[in-house]
PDB file of N, CA and C in Angstrom:
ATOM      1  N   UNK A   1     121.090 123.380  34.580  1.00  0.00           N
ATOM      2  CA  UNK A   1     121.240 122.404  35.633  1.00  0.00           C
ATOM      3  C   UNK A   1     121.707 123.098  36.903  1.00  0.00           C
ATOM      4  N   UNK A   2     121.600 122.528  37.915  1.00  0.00           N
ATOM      5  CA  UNK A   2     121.749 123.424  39.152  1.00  0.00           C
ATOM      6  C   UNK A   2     122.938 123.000  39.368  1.00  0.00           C
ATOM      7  N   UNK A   3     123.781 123.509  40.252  1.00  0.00           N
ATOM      8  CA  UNK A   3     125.183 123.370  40.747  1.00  0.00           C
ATOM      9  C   UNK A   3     125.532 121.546  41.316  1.00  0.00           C
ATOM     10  N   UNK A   4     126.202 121.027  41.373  1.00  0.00           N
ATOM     11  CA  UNK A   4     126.517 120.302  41.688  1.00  0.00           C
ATOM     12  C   UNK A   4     126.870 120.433  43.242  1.00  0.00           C
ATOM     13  N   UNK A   5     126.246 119.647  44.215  1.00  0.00           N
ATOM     14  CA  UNK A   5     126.784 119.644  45.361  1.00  0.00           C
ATOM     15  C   UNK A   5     128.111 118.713  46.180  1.00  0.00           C
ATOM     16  N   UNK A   6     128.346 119.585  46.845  1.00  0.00           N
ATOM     17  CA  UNK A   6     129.800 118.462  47.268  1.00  0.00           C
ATOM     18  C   UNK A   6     129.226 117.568  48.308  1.00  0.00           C
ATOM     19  N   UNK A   7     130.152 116.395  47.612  1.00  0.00           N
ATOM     20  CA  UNK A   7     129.860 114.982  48.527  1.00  0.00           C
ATOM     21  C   UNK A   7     130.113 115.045  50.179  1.00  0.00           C
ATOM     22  N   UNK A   8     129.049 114.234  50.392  1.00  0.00           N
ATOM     23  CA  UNK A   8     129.271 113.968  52.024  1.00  0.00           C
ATOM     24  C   UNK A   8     130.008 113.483  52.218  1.00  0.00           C
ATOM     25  N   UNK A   9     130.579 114.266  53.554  1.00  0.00           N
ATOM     26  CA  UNK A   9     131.748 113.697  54.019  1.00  0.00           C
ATOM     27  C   UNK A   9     131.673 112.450  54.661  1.00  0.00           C
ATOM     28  N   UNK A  10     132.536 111.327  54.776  1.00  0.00           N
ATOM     29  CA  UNK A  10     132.591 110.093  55.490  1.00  0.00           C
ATOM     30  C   UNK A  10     131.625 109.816  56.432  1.00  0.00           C
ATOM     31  N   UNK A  11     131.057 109.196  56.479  1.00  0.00           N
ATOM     32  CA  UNK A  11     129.957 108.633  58.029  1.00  0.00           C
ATOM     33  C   UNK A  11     130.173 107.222  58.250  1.00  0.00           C
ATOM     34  N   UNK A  12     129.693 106.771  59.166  1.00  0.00           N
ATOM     35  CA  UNK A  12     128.863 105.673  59.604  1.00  0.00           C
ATOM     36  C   UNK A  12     127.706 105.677  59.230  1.00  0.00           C
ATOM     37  N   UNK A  13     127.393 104.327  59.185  1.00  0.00           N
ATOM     38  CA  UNK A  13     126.167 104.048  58.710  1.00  0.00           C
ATOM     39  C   UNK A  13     125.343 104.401  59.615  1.00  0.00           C
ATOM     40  N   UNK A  14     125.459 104.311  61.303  1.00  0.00           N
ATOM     41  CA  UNK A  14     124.868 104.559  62.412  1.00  0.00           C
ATOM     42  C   UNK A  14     124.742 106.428  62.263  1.00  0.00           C
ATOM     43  N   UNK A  15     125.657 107.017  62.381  1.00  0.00           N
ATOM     44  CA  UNK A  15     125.870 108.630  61.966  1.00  0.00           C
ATOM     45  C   UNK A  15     124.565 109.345  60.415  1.00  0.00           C
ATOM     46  N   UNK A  16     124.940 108.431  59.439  1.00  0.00           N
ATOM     47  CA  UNK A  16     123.965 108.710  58.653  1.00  0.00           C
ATOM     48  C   UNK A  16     122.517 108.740  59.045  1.00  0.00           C
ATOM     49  N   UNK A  17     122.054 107.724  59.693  1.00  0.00           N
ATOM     50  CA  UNK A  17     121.131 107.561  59.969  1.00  0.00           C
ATOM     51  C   UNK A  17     120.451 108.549  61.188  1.00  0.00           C
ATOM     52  N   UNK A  18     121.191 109.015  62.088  1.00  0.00           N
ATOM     53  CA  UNK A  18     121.066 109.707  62.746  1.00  0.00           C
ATOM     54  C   UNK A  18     120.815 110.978  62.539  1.00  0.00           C
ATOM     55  N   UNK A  19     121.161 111.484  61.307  1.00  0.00           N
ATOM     56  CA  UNK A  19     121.023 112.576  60.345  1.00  0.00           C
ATOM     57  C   UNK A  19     119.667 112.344  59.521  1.00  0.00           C
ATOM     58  N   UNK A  20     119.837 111.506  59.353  1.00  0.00           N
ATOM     59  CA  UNK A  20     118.147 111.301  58.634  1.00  0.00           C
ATOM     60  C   UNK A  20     117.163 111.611  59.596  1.00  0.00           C
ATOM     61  N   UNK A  21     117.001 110.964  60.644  1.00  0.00           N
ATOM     62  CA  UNK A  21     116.400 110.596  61.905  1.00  0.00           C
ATOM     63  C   UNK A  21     116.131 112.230  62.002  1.00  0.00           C
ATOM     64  N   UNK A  22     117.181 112.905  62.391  1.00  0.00           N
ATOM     65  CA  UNK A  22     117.258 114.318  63.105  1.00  0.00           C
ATOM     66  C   UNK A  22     116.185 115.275  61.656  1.00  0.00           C
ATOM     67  N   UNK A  23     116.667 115.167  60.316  1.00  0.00           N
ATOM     68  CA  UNK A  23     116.294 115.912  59.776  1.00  0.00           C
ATOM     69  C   UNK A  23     114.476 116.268  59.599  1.00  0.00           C
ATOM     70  N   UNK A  24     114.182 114.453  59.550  1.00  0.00           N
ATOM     71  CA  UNK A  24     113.239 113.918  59.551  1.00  0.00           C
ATOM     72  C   UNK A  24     112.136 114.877  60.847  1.00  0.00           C
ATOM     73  N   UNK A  25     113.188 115.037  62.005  1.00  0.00           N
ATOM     74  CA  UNK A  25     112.338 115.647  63.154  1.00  0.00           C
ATOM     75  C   UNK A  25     112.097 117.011  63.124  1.00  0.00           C
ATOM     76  N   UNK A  26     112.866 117.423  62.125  1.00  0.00           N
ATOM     77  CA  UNK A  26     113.105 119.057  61.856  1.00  0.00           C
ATOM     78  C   UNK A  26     111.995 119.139  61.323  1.00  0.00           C
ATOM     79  N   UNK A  27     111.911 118.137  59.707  1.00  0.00           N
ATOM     80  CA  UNK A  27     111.027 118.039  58.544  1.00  0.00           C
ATOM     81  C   UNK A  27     109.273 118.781  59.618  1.00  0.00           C
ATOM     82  N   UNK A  28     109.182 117.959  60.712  1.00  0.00           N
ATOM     83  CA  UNK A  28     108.476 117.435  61.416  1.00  0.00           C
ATOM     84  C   UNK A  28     107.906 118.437  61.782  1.00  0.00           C
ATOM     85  N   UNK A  29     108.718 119.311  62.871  1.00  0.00           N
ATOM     86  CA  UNK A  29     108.734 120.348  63.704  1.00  0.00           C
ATOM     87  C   UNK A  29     108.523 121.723  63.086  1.00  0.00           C
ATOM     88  N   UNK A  30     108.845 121.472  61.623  1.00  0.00           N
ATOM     89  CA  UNK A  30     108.404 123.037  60.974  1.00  0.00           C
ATOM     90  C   UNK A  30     107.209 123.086  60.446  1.00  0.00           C
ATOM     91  N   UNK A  31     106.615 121.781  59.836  1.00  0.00           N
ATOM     92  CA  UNK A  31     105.190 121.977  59.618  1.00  0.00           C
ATOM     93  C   UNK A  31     104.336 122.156  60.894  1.00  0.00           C
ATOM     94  N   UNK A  32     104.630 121.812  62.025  1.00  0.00           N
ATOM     95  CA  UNK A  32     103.992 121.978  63.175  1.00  0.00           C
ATOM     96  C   UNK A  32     104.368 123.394  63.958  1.00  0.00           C
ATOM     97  N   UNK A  33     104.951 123.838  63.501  1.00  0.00           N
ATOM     98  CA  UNK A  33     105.700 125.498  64.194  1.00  0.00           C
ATOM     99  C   UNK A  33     104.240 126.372  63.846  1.00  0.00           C
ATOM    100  N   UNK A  34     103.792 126.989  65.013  1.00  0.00           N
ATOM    101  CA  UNK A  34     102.956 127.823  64.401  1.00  0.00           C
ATOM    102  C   UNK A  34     102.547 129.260  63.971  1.00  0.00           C
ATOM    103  N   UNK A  35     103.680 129.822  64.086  1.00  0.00           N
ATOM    104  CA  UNK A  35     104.361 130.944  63.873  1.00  0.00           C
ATOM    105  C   UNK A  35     104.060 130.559  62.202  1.00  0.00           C
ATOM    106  N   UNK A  36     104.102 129.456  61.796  1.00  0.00           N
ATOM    107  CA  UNK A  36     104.178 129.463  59.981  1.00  0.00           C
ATOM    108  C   UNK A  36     103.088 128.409  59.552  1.00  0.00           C
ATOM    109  N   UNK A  37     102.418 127.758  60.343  1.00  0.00           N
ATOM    110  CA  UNK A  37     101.870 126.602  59.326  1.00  0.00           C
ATOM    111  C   UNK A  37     100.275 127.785  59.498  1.00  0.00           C
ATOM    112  N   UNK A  38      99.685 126.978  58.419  1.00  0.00           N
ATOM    113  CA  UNK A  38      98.332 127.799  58.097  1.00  0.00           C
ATOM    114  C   UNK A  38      97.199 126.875  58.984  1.00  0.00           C
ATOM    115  N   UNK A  39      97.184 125.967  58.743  1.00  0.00           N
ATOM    116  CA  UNK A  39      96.123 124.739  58.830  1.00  0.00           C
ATOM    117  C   UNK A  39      96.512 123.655  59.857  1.00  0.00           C
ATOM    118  N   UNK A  40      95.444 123.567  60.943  1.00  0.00           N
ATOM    119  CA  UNK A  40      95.626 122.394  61.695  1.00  0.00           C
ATOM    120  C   UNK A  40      95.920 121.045  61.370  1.00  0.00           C
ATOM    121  N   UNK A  41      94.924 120.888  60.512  1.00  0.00           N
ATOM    122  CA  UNK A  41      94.974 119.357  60.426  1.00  0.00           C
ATOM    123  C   UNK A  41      96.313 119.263  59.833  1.00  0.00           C
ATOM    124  N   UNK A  42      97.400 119.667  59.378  1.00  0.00           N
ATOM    125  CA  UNK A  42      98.878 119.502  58.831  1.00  0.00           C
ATOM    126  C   UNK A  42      99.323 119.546  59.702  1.00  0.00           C
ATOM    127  N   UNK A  43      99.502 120.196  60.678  1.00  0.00           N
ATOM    128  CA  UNK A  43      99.792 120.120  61.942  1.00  0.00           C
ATOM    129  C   UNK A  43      99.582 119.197  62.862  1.00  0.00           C
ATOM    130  N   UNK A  44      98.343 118.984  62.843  1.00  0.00           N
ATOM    131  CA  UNK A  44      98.012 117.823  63.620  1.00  0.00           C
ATOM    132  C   UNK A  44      98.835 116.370  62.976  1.00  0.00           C
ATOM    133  N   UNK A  45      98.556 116.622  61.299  1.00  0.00           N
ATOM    134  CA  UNK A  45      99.072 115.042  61.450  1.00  0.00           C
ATOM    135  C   UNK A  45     100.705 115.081  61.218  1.00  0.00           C
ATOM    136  N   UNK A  46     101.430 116.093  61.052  1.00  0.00           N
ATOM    137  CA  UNK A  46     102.865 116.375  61.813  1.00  0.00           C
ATOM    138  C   UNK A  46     103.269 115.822  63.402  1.00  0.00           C
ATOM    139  N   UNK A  47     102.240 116.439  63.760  1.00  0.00           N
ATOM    140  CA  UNK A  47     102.394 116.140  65.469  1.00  0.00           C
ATOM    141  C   UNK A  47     102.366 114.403  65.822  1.00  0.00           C
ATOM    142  N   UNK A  48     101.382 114.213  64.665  1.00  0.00           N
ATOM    143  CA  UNK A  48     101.135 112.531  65.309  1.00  0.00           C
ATOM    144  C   UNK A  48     102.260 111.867  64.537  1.00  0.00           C
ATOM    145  N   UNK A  49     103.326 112.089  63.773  1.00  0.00           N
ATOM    146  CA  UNK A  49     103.823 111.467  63.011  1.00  0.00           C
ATOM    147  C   UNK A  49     105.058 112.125  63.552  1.00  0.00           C
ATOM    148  N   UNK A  50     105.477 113.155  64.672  1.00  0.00           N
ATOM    149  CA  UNK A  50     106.711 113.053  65.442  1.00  0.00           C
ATOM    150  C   UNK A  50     106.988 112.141  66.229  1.00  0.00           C
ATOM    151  N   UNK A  51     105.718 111.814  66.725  1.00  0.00           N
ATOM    152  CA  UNK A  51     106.206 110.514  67.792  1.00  0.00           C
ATOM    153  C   UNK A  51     106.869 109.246  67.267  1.00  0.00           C
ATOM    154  N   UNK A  52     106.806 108.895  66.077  1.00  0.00           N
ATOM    155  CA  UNK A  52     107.312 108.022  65.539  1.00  0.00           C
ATOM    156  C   UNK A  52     109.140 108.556  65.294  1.00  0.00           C
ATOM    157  N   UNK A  53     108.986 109.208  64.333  1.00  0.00           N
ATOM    158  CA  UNK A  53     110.440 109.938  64.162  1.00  0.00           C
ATOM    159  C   UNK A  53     111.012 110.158  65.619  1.00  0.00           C
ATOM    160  N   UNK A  54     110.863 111.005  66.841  1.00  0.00           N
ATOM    161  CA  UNK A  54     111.452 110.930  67.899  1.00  0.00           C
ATOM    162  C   UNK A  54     111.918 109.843  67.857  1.00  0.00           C
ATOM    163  N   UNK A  55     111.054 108.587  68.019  1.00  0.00           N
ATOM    164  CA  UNK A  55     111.824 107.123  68.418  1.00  0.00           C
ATOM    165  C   UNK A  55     112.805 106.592  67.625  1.00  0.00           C
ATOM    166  N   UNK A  56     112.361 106.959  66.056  1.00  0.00           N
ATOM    167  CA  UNK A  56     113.767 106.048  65.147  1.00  0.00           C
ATOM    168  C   UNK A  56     115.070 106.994  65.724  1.00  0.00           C
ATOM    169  N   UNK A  57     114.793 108.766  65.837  1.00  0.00           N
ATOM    170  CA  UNK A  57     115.695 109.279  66.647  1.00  0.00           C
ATOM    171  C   UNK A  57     116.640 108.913  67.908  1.00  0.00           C
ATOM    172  N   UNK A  58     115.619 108.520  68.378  1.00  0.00           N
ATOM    173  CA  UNK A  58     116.377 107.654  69.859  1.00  0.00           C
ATOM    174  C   UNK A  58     116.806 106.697  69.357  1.00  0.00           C
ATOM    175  N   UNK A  59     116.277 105.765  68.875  1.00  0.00           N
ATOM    176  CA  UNK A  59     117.152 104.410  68.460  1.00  0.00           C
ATOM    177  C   UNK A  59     118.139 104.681  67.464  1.00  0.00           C
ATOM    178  N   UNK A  60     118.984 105.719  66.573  1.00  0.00           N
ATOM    179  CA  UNK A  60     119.843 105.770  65.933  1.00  0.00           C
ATOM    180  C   UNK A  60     120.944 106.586  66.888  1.00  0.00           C
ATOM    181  N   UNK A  61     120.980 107.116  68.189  1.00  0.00           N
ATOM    182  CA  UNK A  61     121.210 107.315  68.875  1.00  0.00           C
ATOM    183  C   UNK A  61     121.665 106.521  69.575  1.00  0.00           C
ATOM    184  N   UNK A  62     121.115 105.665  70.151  1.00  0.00           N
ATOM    185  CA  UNK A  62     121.302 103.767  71.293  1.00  0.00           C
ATOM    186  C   UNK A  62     122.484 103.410  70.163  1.00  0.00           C
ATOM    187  N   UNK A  63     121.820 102.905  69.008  1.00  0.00           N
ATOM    188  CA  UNK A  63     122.225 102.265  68.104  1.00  0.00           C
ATOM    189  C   UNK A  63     124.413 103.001  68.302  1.00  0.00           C
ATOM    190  N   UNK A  64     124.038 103.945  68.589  1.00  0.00           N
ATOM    191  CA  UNK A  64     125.548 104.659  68.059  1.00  0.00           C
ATOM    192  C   UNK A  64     126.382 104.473  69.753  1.00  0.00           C
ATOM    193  N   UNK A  65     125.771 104.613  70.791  1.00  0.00           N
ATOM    194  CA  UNK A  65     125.871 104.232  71.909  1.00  0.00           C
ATOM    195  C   UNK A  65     126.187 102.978  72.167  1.00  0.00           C
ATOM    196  N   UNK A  66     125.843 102.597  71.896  1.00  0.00           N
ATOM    197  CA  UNK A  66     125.924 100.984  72.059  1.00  0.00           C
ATOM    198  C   UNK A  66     127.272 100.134  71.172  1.00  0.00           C
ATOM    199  N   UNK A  67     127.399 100.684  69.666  1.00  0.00           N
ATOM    200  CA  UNK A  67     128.604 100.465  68.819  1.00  0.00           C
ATOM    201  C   UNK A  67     129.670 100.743  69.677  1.00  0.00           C
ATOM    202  N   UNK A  68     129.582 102.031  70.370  1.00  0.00           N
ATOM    203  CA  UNK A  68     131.034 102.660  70.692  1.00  0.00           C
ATOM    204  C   UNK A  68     131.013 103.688  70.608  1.00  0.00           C
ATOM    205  N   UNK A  69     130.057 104.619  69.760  1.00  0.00           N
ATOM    206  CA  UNK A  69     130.303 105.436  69.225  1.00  0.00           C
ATOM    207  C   UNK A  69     130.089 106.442  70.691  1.00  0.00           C
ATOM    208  N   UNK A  70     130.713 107.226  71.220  1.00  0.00           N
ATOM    209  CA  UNK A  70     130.612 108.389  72.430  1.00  0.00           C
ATOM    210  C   UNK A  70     130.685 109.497  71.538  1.00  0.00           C
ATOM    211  N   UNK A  71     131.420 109.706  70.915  1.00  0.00           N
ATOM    212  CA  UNK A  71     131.444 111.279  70.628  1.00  0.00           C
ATOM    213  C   UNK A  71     130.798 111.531  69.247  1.00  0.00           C
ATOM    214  N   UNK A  72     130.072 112.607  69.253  1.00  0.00           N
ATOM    215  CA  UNK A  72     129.618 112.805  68.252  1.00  0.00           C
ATOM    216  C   UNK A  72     130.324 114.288  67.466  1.00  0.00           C
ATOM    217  N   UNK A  73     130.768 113.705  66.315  1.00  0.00           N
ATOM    218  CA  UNK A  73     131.847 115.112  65.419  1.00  0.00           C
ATOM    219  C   UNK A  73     130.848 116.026  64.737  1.00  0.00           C
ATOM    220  N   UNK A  74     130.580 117.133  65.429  1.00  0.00           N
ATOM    221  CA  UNK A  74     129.512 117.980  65.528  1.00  0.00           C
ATOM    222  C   UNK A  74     129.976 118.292  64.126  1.00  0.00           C
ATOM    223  N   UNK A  75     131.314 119.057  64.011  1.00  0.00           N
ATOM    224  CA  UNK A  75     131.624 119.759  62.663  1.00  0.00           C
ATOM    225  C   UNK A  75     131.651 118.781  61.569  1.00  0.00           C
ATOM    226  N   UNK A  76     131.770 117.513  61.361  1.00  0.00           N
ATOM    227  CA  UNK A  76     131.816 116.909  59.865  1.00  0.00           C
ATOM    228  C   UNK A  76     130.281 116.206  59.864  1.00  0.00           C
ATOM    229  N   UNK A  77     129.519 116.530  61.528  1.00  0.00           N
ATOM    230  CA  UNK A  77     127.899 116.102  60.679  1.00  0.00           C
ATOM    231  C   UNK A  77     127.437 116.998  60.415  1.00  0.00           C
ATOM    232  N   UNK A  78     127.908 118.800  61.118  1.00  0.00           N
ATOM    233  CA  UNK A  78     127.130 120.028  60.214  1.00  0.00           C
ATOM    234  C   UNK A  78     127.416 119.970  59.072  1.00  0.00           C
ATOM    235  N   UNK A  79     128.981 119.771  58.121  1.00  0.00           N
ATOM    236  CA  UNK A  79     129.477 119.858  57.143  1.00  0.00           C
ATOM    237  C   UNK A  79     128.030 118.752  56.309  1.00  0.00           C
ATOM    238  N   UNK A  80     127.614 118.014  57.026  1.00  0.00           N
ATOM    239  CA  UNK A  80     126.914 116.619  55.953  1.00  0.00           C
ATOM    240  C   UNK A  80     125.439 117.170  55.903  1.00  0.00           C
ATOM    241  N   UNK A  81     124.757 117.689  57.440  1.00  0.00           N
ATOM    242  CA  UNK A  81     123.360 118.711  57.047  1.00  0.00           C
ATOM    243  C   UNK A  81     123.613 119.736  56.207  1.00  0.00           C
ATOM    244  N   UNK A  82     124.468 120.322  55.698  1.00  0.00           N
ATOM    245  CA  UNK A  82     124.672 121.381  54.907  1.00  0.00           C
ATOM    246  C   UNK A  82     124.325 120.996  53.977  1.00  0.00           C
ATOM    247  N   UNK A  83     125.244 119.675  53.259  1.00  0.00           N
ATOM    248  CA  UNK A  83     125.130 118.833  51.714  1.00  0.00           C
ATOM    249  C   UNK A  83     123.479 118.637  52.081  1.00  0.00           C
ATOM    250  N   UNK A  84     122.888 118.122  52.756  1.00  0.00           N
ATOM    251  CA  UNK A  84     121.514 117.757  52.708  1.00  0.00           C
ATOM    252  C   UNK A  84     120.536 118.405  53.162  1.00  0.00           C
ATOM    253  N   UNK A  85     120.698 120.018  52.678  1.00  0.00           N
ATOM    254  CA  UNK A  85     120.308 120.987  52.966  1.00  0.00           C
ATOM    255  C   UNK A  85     119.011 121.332  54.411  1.00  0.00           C
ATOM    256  N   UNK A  86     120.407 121.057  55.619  1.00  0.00           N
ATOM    257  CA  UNK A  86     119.426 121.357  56.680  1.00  0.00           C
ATOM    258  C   UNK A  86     119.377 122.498  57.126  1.00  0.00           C
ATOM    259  N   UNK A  87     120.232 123.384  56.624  1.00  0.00           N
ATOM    260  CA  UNK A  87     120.398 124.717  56.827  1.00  0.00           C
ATOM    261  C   UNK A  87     118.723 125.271  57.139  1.00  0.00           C
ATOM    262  N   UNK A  88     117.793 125.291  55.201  1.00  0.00           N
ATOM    263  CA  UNK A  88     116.932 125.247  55.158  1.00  0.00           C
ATOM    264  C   UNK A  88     116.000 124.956  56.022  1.00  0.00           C
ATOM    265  N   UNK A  89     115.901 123.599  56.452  1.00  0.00           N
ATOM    266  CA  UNK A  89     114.919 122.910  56.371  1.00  0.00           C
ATOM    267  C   UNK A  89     115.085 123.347  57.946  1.00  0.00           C
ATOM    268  N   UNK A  90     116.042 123.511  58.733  1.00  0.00           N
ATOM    269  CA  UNK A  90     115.539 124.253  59.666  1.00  0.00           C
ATOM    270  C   UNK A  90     115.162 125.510  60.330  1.00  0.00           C
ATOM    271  N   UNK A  91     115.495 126.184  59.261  1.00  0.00           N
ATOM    272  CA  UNK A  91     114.841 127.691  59.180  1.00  0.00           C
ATOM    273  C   UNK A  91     113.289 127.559  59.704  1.00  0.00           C
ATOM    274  N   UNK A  92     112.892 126.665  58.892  1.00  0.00           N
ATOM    275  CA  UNK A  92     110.804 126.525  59.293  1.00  0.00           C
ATOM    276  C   UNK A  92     110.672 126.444  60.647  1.00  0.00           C
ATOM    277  N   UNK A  93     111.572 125.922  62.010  1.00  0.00           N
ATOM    278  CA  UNK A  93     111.557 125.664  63.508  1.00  0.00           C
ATOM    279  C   UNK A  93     111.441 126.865  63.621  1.00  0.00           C
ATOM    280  N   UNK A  94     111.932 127.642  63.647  1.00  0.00           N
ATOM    281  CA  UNK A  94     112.184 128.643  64.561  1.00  0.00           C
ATOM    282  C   UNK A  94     111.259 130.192  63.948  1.00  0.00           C
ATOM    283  N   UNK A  95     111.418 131.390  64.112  1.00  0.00           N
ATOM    284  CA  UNK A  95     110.262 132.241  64.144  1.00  0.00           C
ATOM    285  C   UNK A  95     110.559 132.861  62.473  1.00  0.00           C
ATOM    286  N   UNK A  96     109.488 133.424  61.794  1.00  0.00           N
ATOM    287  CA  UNK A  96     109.782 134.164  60.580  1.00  0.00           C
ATOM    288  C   UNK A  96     110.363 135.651  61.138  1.00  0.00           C
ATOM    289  N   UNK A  97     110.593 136.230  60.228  1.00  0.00           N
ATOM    290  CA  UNK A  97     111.313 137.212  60.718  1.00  0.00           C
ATOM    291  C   UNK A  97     110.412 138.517  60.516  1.00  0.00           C
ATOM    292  N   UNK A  98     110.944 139.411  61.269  1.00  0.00           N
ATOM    293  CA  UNK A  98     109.240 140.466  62.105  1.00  0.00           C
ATOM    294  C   UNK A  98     109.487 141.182  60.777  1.00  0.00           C
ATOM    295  N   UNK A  99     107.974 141.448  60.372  1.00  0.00           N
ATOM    296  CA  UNK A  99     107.321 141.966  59.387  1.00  0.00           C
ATOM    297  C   UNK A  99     108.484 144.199  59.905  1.00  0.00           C
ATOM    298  N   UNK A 100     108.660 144.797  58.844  1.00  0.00           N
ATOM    299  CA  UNK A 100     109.346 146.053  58.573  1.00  0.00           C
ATOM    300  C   UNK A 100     108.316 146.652  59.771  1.00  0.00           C
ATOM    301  N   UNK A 101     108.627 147.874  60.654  1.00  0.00           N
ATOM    302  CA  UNK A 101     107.477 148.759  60.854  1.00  0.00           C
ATOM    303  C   UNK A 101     106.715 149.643  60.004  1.00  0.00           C
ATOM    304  N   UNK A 102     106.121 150.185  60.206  1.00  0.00           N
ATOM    305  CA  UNK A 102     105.222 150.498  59.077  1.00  0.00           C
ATOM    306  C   UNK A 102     105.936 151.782  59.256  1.00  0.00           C
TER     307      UNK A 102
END
């Protein structure tokens, strides 16, 4: 069995969601990175299916704006992408790492 992960720390329901929202855009943004994806059409239908995610993004955002919520506790929502392994999942954004010289 694999390790047991430690529980997320406390949120809002507005905060959770905002984490979904965000990961969701990551999810998004790495199949569309092209430094790594192989195939357009995955890409393509990544691309058409950010525009949606951007918006639940923005609106879990308003949504937290609008509660009250101003500040956002950077360190106990990294602590919660960690548990929901965004570490990972955002590795795929950004570049692979340069092939050894020969």
């Amino acid at each position: 069995m694999p390790p047991e992960l430690p529980p997320l720390p406390a949120l809002t329901g507005a905060e959770g969601e905002l984490l979904d929202r965000y990961l969701e855009v990551v999810d998004l943004l790495g199949r569309i990175n092209p430094a790594r994806c192989t195939q357009t059409y995955g890409g393509l239908r990544a691309a058409q299916a950010l525009v949606g995610a951007a918006e639940g993004l923005r609106e879990a955002l308003s949504v937290m704006h609008e509660r009250g919520e101003r500040e956002v506790h950077a360190a106990t929502l990294a602590r919660a992408l960690r548990v929901l392994d965004g570490e990972r999942r955002t590795l795929r954004v950004g570049l692979p790492p340069s092939p050894p010289p020969p």
